[in-house]
PDB file of N, CA and C in Angstrom:
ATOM      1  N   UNK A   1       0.842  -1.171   0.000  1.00  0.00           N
ATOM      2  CA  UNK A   1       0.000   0.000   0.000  1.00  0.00           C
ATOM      3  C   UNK A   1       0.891   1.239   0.000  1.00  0.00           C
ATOM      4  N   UNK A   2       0.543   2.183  -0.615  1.00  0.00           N
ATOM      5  CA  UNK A   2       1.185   3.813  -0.949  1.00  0.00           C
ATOM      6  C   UNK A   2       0.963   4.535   0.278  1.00  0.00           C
ATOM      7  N   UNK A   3       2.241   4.257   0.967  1.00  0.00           N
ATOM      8  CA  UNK A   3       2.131   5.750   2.176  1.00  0.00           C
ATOM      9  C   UNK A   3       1.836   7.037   1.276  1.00  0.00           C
ATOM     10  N   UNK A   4       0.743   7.832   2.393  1.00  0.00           N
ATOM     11  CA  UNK A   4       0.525   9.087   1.833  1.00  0.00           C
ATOM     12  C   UNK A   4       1.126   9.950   1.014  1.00  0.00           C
ATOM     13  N   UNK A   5       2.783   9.878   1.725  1.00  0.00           N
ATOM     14  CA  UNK A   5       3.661  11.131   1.227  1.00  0.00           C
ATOM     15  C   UNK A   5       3.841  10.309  -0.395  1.00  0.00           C
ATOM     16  N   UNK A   6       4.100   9.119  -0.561  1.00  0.00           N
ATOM     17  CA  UNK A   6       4.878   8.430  -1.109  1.00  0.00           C
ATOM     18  C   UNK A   6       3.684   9.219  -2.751  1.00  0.00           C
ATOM     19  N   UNK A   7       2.506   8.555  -2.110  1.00  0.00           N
ATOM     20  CA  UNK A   7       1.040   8.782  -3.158  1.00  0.00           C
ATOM     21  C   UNK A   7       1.561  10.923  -3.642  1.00  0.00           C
ATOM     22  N   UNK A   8       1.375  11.494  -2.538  1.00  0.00           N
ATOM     23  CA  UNK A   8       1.749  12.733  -2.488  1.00  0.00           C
ATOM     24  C   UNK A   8       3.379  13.513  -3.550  1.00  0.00           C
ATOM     25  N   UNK A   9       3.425  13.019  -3.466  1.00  0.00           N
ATOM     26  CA  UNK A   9       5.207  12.768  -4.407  1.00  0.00           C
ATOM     27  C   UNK A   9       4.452  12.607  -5.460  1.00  0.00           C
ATOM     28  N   UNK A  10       3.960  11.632  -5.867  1.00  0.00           N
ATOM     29  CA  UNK A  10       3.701  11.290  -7.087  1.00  0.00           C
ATOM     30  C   UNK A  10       2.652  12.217  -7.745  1.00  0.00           C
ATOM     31  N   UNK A  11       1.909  12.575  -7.046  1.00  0.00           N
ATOM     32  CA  UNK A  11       1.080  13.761  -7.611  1.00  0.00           C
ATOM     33  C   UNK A  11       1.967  15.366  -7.741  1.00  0.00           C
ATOM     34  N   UNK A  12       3.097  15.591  -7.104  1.00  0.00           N
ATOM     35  CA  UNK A  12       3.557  16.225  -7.236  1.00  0.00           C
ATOM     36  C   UNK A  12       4.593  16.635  -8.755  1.00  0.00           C
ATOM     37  N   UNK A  13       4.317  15.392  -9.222  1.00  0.00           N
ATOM     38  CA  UNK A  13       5.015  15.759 -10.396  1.00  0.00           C
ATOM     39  C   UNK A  13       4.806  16.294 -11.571  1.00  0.00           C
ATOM     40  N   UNK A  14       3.370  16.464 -11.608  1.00  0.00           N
ATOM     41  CA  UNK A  14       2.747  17.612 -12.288  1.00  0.00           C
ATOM     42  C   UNK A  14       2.269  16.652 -13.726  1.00  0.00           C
ATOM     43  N   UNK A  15       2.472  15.412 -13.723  1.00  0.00           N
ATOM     44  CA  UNK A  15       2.050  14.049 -14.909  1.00  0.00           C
ATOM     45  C   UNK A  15       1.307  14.865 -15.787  1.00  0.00           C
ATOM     46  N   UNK A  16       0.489  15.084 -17.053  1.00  0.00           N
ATOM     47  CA  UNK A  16      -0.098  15.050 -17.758  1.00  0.00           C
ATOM     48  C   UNK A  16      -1.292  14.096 -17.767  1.00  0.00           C
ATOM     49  N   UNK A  17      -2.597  14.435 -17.914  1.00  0.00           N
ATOM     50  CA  UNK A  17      -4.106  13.824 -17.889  1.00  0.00           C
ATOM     51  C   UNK A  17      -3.915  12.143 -18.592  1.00  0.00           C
ATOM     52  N   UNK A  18      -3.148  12.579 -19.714  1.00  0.00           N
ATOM     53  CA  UNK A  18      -3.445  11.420 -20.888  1.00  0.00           C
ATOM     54  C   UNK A  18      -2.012  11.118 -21.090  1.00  0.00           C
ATOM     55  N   UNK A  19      -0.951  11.496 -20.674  1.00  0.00           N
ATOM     56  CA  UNK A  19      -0.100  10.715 -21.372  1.00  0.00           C
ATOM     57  C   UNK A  19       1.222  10.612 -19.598  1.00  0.00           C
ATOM     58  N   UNK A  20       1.316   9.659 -19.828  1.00  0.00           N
ATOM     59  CA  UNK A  20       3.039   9.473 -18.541  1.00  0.00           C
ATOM     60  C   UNK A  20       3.705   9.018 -18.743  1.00  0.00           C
ATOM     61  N   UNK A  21       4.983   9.975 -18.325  1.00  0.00           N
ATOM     62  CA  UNK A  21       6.182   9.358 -18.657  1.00  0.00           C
ATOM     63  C   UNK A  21       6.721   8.809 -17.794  1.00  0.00           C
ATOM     64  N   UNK A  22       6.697   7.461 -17.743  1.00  0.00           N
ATOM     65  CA  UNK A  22       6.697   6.691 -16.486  1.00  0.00           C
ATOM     66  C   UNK A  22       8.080   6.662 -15.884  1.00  0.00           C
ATOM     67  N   UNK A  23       9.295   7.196 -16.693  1.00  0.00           N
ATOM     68  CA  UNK A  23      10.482   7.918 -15.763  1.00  0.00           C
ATOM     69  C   UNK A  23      11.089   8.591 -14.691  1.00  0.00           C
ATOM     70  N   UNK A  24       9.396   9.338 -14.740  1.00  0.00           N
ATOM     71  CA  UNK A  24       9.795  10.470 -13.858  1.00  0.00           C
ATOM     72  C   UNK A  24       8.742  10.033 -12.516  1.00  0.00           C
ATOM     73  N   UNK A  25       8.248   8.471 -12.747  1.00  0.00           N
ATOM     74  CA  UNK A  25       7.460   8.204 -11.448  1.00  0.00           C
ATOM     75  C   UNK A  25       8.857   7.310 -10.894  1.00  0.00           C
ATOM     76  N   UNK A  26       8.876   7.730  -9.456  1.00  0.00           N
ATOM     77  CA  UNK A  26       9.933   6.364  -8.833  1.00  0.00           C
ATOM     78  C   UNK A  26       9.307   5.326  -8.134  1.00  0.00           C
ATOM     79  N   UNK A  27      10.425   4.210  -8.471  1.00  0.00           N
ATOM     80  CA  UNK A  27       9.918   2.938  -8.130  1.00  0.00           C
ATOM     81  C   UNK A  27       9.552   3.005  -6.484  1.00  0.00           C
ATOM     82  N   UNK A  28       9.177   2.202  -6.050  1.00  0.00           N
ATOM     83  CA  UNK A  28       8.529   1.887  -4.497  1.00  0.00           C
ATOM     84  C   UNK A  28       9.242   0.722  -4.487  1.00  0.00           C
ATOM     85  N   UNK A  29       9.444   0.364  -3.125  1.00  0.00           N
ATOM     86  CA  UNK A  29       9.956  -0.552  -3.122  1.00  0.00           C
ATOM     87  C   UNK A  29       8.824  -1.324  -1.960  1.00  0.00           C
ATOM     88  N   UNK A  30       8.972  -2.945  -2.741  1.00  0.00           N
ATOM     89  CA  UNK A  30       7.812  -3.843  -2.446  1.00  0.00           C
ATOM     90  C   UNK A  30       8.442  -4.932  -1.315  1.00  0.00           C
ATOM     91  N   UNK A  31       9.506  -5.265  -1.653  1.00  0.00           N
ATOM     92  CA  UNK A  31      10.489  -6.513  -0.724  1.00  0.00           C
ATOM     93  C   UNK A  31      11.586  -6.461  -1.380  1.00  0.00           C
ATOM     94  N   UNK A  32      12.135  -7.222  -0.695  1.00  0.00           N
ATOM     95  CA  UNK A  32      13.647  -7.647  -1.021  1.00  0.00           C
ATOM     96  C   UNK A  32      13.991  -7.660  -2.498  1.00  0.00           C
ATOM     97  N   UNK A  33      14.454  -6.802  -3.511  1.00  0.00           N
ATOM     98  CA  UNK A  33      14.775  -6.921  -4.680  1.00  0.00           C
ATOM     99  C   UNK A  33      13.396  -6.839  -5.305  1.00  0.00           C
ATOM    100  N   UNK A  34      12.407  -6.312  -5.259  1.00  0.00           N
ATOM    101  CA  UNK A  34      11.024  -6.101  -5.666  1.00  0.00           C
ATOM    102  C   UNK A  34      10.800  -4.750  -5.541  1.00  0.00           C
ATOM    103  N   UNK A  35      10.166  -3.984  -6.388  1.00  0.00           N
ATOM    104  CA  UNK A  35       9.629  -2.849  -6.618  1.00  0.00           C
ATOM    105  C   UNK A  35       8.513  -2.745  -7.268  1.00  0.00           C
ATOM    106  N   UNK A  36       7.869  -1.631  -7.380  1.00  0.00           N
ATOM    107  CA  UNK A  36       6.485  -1.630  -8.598  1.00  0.00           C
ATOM    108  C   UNK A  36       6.549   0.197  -8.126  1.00  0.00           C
ATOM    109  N   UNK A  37       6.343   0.440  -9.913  1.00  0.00           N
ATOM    110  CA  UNK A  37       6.192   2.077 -10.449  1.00  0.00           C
ATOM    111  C   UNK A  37       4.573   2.427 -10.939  1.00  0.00           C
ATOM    112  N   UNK A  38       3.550   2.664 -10.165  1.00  0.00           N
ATOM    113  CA  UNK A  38       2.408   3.041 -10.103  1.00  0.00           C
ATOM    114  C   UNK A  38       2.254   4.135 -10.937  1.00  0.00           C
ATOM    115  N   UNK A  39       1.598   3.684 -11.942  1.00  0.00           N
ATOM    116  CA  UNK A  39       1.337   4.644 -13.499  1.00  0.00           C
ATOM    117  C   UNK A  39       0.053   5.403 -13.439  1.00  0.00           C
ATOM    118  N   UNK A  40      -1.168   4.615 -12.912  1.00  0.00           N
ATOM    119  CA  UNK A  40      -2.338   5.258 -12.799  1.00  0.00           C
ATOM    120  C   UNK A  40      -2.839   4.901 -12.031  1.00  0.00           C
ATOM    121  N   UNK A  41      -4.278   5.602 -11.242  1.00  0.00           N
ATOM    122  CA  UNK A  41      -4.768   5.141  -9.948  1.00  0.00           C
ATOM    123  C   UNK A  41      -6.456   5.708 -10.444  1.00  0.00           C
ATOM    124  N   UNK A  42      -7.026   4.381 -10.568  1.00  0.00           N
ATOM    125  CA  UNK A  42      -8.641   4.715 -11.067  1.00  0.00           C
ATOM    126  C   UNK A  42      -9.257   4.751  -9.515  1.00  0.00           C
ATOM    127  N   UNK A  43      -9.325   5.105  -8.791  1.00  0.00           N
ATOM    128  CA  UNK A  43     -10.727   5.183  -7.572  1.00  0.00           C
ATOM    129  C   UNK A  43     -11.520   4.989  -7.798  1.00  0.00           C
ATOM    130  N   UNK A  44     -12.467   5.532  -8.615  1.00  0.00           N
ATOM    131  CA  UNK A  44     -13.862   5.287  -8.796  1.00  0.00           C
ATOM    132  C   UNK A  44     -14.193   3.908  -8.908  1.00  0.00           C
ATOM    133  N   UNK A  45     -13.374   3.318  -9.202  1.00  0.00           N
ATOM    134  CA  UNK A  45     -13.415   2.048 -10.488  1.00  0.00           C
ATOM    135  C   UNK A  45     -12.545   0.832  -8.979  1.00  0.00           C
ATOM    136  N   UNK A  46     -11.546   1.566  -8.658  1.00  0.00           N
ATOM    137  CA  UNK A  46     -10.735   0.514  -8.068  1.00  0.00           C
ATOM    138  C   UNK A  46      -9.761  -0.273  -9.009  1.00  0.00           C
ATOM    139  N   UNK A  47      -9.177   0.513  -9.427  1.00  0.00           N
ATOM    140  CA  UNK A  47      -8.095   0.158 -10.453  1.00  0.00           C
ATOM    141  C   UNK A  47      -7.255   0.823 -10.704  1.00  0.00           C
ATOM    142  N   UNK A  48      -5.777  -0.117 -10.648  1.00  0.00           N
ATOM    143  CA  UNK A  48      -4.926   0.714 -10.822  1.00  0.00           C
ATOM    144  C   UNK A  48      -4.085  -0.037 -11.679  1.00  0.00           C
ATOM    145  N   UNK A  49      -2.960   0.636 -12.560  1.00  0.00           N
ATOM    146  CA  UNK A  49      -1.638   0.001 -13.460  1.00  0.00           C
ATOM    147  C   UNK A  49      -0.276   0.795 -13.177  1.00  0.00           C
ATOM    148  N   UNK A  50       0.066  -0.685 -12.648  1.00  0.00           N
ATOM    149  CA  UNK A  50       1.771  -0.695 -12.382  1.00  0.00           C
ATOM    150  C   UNK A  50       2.710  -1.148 -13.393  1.00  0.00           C
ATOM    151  N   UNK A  51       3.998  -0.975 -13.382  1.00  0.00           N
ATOM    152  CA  UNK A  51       5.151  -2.000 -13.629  1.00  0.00           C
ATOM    153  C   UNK A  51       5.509  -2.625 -12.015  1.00  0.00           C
ATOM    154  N   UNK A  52       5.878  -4.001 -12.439  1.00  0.00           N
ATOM    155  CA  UNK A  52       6.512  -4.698 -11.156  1.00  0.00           C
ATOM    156  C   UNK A  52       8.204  -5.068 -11.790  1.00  0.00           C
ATOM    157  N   UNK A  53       8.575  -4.681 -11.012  1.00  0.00           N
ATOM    158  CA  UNK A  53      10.392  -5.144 -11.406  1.00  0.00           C
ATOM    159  C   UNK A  53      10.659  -6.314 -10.163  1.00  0.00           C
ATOM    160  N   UNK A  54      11.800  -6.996 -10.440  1.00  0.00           N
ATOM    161  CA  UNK A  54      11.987  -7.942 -10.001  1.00  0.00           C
ATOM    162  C   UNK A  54      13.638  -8.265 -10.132  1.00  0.00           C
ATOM    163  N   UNK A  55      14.532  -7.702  -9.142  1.00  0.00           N
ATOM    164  CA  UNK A  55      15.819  -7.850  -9.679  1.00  0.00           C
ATOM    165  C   UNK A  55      16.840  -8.940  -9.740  1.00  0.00           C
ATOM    166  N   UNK A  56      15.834 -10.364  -8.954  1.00  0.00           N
ATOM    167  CA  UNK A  56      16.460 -11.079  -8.292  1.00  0.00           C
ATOM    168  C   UNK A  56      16.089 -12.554  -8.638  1.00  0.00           C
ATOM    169  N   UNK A  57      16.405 -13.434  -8.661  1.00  0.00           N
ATOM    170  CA  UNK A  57      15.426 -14.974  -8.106  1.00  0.00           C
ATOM    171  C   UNK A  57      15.230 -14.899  -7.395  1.00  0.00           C
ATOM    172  N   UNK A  58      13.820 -15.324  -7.153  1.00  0.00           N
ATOM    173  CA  UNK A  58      12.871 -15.305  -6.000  1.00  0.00           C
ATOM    174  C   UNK A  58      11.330 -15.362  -6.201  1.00  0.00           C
ATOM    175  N   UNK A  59      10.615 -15.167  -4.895  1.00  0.00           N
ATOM    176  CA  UNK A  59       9.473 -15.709  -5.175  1.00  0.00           C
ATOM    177  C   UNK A  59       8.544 -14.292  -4.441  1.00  0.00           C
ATOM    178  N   UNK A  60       7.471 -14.013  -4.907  1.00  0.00           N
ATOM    179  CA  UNK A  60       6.505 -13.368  -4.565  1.00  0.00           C
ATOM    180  C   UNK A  60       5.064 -14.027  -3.763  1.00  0.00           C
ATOM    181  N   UNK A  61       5.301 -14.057  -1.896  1.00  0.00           N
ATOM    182  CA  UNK A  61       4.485 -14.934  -2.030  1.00  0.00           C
ATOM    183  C   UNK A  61       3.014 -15.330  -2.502  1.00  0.00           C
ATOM    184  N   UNK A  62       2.667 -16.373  -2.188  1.00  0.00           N
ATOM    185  CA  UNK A  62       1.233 -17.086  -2.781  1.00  0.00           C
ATOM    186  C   UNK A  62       0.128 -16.270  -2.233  1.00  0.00           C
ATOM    187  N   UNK A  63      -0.640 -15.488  -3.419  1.00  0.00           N
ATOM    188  CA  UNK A  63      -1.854 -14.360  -2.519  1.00  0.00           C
ATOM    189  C   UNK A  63      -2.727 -14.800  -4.324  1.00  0.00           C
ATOM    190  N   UNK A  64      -3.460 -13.569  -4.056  1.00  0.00           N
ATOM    191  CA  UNK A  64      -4.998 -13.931  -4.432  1.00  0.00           C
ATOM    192  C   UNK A  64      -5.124 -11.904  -5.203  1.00  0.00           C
ATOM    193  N   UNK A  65      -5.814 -11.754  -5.988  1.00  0.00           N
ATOM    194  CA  UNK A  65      -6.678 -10.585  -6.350  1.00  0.00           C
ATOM    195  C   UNK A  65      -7.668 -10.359  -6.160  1.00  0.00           C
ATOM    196  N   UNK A  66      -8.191  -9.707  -5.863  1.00  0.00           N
ATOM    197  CA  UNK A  66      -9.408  -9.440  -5.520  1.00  0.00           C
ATOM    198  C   UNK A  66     -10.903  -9.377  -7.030  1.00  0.00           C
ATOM    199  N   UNK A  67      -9.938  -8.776  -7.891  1.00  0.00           N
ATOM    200  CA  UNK A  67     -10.198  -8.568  -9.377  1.00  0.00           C
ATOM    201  C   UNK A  67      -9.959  -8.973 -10.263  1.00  0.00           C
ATOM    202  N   UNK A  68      -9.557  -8.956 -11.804  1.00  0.00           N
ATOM    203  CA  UNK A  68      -8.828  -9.555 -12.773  1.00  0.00           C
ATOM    204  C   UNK A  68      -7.520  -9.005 -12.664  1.00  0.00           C
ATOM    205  N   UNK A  69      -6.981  -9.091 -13.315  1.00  0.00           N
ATOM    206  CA  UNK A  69      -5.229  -8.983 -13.224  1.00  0.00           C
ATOM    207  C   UNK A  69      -4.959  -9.336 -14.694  1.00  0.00           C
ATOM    208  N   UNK A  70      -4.569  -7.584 -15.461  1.00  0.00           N
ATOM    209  CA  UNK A  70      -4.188  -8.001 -16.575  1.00  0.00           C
ATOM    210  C   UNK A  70      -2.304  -7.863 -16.745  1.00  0.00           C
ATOM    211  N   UNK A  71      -1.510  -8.372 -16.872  1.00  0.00           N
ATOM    212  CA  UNK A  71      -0.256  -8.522 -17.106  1.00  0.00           C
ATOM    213  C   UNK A  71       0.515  -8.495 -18.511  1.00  0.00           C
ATOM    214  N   UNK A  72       1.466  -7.962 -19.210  1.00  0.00           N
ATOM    215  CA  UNK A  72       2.503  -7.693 -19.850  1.00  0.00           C
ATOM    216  C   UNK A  72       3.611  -7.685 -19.655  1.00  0.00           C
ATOM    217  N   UNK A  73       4.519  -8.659 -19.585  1.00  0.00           N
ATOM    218  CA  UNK A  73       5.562  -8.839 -19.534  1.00  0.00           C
ATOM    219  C   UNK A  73       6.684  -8.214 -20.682  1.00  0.00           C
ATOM    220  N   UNK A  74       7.379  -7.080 -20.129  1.00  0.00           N
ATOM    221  CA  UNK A  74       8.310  -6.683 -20.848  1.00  0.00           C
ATOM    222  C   UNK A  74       9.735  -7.069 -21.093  1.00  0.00           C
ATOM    223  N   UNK A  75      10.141  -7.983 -19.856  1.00  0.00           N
ATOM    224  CA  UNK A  75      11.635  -7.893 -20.102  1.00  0.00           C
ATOM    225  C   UNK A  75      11.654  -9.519 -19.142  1.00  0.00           C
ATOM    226  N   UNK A  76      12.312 -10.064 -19.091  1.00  0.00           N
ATOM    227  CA  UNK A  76      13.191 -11.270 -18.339  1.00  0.00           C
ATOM    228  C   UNK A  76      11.810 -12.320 -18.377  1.00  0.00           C
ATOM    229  N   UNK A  77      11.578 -12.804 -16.963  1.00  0.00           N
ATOM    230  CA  UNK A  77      10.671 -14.323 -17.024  1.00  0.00           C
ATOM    231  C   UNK A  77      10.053 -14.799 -15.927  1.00  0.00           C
ATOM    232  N   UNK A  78       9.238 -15.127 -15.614  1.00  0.00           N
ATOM    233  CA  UNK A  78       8.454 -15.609 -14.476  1.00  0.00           C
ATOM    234  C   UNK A  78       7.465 -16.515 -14.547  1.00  0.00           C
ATOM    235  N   UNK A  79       6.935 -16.950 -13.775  1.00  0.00           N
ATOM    236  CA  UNK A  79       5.884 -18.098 -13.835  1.00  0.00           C
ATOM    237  C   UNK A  79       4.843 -18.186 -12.157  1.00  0.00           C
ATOM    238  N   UNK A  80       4.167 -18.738 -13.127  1.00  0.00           N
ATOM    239  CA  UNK A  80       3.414 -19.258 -11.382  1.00  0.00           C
ATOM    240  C   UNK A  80       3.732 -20.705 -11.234  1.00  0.00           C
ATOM    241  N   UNK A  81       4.280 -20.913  -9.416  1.00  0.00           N
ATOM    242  CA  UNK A  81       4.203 -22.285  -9.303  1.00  0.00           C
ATOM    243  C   UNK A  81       2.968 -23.227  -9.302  1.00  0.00           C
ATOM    244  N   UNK A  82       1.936 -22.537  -9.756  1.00  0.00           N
ATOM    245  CA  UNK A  82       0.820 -23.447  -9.579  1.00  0.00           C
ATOM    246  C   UNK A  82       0.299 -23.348 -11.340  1.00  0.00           C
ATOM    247  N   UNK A  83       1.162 -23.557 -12.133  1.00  0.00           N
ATOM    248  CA  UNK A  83       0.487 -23.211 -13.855  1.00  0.00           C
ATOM    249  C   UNK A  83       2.023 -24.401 -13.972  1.00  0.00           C
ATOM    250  N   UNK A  84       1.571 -24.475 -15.559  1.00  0.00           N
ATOM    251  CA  UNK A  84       2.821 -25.605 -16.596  1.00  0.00           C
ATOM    252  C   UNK A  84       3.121 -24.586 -17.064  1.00  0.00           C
ATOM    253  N   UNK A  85       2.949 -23.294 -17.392  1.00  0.00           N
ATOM    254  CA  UNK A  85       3.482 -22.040 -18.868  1.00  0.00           C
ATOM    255  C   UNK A  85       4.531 -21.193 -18.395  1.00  0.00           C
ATOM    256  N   UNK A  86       5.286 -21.051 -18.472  1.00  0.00           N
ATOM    257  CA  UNK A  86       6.379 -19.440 -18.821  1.00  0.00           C
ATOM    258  C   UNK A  86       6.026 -18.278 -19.385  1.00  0.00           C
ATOM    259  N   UNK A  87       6.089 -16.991 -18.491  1.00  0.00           N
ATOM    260  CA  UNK A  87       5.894 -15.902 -18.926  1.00  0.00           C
ATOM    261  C   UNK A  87       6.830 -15.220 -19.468  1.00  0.00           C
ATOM    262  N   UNK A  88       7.090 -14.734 -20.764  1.00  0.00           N
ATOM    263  CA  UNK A  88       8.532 -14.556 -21.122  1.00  0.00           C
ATOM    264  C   UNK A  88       7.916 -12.772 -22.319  1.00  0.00           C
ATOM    265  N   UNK A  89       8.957 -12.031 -22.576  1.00  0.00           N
ATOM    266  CA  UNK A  89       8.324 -10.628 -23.710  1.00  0.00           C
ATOM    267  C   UNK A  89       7.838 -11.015 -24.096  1.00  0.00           C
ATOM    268  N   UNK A  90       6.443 -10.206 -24.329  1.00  0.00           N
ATOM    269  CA  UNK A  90       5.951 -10.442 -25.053  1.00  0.00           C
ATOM    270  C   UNK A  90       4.407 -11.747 -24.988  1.00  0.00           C
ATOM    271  N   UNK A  91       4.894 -12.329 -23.818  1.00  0.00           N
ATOM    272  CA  UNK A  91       3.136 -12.645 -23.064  1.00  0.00           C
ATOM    273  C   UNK A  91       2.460 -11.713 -23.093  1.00  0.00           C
ATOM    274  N   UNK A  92       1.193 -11.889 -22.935  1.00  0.00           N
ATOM    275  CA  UNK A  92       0.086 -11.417 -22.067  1.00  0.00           C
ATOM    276  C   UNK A  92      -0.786 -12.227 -21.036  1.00  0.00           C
ATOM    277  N   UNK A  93      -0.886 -12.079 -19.864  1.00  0.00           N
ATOM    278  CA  UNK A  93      -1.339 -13.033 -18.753  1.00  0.00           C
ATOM    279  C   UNK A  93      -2.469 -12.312 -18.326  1.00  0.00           C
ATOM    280  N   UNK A  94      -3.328 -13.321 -18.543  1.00  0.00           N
ATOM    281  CA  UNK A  94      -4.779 -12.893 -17.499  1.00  0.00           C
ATOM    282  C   UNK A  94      -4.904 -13.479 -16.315  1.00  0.00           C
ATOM    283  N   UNK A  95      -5.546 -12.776 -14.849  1.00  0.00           N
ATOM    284  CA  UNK A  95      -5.737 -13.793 -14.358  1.00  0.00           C
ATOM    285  C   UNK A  95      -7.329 -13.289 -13.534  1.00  0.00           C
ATOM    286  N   UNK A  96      -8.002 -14.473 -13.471  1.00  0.00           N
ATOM    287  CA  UNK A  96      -9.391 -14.002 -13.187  1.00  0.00           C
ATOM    288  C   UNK A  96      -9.684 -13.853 -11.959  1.00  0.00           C
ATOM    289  N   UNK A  97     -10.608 -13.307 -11.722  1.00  0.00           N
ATOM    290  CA  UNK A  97     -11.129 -12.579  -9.914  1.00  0.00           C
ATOM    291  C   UNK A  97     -10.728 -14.258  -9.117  1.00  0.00           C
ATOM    292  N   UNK A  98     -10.394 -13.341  -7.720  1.00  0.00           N
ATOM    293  CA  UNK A  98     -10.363 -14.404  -6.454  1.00  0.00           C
ATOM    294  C   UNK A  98      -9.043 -15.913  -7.232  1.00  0.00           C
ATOM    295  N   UNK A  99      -8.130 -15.284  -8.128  1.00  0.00           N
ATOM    296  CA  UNK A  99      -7.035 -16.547  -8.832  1.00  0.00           C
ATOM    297  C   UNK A  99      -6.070 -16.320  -7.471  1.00  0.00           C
ATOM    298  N   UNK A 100      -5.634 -17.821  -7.478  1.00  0.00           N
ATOM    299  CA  UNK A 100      -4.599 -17.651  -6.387  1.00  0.00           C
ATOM    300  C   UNK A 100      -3.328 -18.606  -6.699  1.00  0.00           C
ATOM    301  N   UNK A 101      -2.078 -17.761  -6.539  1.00  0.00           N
ATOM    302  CA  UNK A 101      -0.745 -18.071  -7.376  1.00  0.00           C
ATOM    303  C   UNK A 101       0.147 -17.890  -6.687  1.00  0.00           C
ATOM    304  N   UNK A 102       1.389 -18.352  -6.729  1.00  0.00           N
ATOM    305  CA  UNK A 102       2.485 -18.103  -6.063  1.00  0.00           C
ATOM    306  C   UNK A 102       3.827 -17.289  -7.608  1.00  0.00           C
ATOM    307  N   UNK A 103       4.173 -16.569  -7.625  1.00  0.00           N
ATOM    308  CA  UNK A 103       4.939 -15.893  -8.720  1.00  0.00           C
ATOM    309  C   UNK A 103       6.249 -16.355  -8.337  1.00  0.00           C
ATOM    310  N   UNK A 104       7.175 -17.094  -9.046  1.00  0.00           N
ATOM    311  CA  UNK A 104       8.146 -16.978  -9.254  1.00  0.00           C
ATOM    312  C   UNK A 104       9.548 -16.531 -10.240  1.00  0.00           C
ATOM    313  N   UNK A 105      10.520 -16.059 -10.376  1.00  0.00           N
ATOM    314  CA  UNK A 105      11.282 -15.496 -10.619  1.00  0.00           C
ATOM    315  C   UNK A 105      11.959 -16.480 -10.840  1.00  0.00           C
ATOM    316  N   UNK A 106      12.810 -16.792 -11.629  1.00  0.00           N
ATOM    317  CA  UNK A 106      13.864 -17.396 -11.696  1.00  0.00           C
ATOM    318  C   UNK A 106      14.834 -17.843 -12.456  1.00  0.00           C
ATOM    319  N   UNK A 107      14.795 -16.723 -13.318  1.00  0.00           N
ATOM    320  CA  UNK A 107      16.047 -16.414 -14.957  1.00  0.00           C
ATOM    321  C   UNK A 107      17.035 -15.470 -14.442  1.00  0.00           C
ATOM    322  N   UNK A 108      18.121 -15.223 -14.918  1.00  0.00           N
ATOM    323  CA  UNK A 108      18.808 -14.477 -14.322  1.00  0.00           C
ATOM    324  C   UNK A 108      19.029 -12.913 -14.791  1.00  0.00           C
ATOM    325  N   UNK A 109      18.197 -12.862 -15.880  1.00  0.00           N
ATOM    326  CA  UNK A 109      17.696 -11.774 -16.115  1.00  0.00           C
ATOM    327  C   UNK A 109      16.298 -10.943 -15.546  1.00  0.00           C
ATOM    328  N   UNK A 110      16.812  -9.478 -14.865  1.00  0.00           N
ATOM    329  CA  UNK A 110      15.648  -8.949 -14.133  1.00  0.00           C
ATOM    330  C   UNK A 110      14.578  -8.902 -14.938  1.00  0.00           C
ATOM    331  N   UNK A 111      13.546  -9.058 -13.926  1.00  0.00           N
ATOM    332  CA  UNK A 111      12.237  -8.974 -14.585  1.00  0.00           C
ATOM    333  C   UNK A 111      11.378  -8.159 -14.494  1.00  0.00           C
ATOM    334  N   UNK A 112      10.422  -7.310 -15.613  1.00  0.00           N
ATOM    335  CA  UNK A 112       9.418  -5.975 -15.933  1.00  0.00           C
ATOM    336  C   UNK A 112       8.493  -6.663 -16.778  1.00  0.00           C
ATOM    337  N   UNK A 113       7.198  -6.393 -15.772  1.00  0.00           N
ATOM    338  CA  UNK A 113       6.072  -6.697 -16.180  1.00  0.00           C
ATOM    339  C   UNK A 113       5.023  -5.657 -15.681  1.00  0.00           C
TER     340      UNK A 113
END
């Protein structure tokens, strides 16, 4: 969750309505070698779109969404331990309300999704 100031910062940067340059948002940091750069924040709706980085092997533990979960994988590789598939550039991963997964990491190239 976005401490205030953290949310506050980010509005401070003066973004544009329709377009972001997601450079000038900084990463948060999530755990150990984990981050995510929060691009937009729908309220009304309850929706929001991140990048998640991932600098490390490792695992994200096993949780659940509340919603759908749409995913794009840009760079390196991951998987869920509970699926047979590889997420690699150039996926697209859905995952449907109340899905519950464990994410793992484990190429040695960082991972942006």
């Amino acid at each position: 969750m976005l401490q205030f100031e953290q949310l506050a910062a980010i509005q401070e940067l003066g973004l544009p309505d329709r377009a972001v340059d997601s450079e000038r948002i900084p990463w948060v940091p999530q755990g150990d070698g984990i981050w995510f750069r929060p691009l937009r924040f729908d309220v009304a709706s309850g929706r929001w779109i991140n990048l998640l980085k991932v600098a490390r092997k490792g695992i994200v533990n096993r949780h659940r969404h509340s919603s759908q979960v749409l995913g794009y994988v840009l760079q390196g590789e991951w998987r869920y331990r509970e699926r047979d598939w590889v997420a690699r550039p150039g996926t697209l991963v859905y995952e449907p309300p109340g899905d519950v997964h464990t994410l793992l990491v484990e190429g040695e190239e960082e991972m942006l999704t």
